[in-house]
C-alpha atoms as a PDB file:
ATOM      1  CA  UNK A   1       0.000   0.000   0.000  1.00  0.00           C
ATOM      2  CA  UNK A   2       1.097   3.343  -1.088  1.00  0.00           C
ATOM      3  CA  UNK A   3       1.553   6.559   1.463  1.00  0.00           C
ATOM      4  CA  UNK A   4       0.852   9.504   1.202  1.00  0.00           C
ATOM      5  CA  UNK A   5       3.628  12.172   1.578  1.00  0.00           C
ATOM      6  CA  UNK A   6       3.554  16.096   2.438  1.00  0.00           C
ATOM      7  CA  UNK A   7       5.572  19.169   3.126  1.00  0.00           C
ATOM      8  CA  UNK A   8       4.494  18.411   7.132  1.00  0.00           C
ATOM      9  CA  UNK A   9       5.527  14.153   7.073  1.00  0.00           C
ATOM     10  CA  UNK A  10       8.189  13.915   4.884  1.00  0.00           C
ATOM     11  CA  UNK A  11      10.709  13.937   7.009  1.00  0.00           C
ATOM     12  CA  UNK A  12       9.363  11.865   9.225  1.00  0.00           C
ATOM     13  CA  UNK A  13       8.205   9.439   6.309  1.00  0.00           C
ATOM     14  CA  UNK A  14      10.864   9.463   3.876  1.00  0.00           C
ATOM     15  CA  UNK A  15      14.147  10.629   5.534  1.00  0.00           C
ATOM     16  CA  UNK A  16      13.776   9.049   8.934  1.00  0.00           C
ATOM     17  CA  UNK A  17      12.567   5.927   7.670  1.00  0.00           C
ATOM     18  CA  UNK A  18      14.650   2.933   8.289  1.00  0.00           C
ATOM     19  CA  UNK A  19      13.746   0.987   4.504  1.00  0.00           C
ATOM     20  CA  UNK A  20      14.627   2.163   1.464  1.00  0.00           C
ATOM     21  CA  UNK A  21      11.944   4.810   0.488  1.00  0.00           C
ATOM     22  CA  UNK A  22      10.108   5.506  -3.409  1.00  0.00           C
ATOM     23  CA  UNK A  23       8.935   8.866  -3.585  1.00  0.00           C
ATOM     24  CA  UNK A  24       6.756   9.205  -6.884  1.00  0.00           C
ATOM     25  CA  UNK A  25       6.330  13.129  -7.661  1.00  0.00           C
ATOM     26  CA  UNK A  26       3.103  13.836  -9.549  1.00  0.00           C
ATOM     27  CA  UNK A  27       0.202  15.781 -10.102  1.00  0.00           C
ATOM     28  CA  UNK A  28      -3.597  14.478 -10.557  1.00  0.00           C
ATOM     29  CA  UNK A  29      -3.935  16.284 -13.944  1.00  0.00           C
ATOM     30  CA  UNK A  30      -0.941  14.393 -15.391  1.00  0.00           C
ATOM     31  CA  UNK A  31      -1.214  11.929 -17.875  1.00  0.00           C
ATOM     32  CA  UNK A  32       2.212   9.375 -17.331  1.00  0.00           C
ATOM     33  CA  UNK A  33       1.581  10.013 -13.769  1.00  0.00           C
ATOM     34  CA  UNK A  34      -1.611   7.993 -14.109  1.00  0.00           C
ATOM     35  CA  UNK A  35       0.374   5.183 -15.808  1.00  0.00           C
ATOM     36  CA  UNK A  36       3.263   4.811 -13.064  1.00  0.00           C
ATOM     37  CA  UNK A  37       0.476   5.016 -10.140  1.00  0.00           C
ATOM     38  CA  UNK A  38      -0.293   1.302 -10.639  1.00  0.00           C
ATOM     39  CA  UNK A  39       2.768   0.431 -11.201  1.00  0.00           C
ATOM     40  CA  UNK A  40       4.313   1.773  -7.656  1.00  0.00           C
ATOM     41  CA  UNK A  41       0.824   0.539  -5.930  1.00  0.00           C
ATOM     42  CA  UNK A  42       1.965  -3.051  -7.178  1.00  0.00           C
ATOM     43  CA  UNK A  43       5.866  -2.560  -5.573  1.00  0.00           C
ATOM     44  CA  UNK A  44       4.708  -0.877  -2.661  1.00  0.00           C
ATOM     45  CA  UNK A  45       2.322  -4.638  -2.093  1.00  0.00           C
ATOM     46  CA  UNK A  46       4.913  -6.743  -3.731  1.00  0.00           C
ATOM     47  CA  UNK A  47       7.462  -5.390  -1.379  1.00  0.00           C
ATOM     48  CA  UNK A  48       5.544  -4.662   1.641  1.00  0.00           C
ATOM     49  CA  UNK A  49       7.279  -4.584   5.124  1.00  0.00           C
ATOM     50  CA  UNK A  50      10.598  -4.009   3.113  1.00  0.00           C
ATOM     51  CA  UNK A  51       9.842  -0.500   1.125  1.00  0.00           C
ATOM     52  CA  UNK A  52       7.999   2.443   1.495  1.00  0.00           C
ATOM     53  CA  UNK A  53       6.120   3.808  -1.824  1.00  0.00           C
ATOM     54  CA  UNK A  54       4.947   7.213  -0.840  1.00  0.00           C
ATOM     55  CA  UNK A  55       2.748   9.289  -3.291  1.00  0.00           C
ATOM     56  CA  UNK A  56       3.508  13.586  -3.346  1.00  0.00           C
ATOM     57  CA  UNK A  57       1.586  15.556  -4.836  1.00  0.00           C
ATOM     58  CA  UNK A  58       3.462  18.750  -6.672  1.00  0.00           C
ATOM     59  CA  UNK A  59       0.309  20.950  -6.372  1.00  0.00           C
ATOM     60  CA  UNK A  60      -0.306  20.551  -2.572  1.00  0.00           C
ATOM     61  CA  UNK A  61       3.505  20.615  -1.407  1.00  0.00           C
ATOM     62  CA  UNK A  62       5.465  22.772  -2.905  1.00  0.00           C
ATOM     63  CA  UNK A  63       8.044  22.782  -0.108  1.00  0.00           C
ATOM     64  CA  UNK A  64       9.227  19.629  -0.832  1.00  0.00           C
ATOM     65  CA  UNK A  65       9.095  19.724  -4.323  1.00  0.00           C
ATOM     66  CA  UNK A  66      11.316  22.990  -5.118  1.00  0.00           C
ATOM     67  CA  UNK A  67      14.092  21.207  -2.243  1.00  0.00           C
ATOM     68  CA  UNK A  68      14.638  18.311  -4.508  1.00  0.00           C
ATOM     69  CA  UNK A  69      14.101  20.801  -8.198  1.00  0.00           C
ATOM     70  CA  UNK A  70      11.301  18.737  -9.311  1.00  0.00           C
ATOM     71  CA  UNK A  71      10.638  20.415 -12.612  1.00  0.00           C
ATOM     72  CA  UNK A  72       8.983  17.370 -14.857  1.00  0.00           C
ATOM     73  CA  UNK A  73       6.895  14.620 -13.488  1.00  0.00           C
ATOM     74  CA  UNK A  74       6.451  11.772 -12.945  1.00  0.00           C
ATOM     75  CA  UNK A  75       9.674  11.987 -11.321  1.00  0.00           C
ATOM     76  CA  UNK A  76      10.702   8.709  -9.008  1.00  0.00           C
ATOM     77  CA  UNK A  77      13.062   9.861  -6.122  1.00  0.00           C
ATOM     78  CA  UNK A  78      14.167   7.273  -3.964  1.00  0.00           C
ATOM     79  CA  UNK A  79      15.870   7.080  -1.073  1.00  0.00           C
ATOM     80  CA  UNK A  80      18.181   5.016   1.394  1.00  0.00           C
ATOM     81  CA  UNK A  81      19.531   6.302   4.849  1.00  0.00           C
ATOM     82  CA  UNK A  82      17.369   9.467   4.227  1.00  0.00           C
ATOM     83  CA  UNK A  83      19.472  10.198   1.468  1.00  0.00           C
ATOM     84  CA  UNK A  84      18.458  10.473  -2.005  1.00  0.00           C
ATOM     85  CA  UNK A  85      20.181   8.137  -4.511  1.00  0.00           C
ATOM     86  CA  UNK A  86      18.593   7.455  -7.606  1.00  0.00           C
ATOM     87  CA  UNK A  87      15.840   9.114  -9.786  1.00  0.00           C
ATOM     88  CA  UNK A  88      13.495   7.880 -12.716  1.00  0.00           C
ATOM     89  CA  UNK A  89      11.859  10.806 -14.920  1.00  0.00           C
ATOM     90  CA  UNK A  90       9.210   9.588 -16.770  1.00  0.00           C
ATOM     91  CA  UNK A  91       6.234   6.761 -17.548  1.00  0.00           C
ATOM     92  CA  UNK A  92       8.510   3.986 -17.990  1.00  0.00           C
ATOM     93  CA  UNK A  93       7.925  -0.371 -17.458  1.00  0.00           C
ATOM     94  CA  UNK A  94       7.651  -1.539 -14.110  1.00  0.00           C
ATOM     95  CA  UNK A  95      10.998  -3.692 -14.644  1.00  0.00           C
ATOM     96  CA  UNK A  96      12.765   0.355 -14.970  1.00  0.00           C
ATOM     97  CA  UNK A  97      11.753   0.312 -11.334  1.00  0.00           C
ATOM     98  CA  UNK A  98      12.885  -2.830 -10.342  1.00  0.00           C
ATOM     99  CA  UNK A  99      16.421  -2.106 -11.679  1.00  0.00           C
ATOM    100  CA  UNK A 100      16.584   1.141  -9.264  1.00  0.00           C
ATOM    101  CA  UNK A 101      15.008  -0.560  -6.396  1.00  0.00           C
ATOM    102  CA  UNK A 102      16.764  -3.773  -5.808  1.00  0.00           C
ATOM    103  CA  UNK A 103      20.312  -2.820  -5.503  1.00  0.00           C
ATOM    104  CA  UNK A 104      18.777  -0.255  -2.403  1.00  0.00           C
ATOM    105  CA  UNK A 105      17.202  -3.300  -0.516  1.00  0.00           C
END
């Protein structure tokens, strides 16, 4: 199951969190964000109790969003010691996201 993250959790979510963390940037009037939704919903169950997948919207948390120059979305942060250490921009397969995710768990 997916989380959601904000300007007021994130740190508490994402950098504090003691798994490796997926951050997927997007917006509800975006296209390709529509496509990797389902995509991250099946990691985030296929991976449960060993990854976070947390959901930000652009529109409602802007904070967060200009901190890690978010300028195209989707954009697929993710994370490991609080740290981020990879990024995906772009609708791409699920096995794109699988290639960024394993060598973090």
């Amino acid at each position: 199951m997916t989380v959601e993250a904000t300007d007021t959790n994130f740190e508490e979510l994402v950098i504090k969190s003691d798994k490796p963390v997926i951050v997927d940037f997007w917006a509800e009037w975006c296209g390709p964000c529509r496509m990797v939704g389902p995509i991250l919903s099946e990691l985030a169950e296929d991976y449960e109790g060993k990854v976070v997948v947390a959901k930000l919207d652009v529109d409602s948390n802007p904070n967060v969003t200009r901190k890690y120059g978010i300028r195209n979305i989707p954009t697929v942060l993710y994370f490991k010691n609080g740290e981020a250490v990879d990024k995906q921009v772009g609708a791409v397969p699920k096995g794109h996201f699988l290639s960024k995710l394993e060598p973090l768990l």
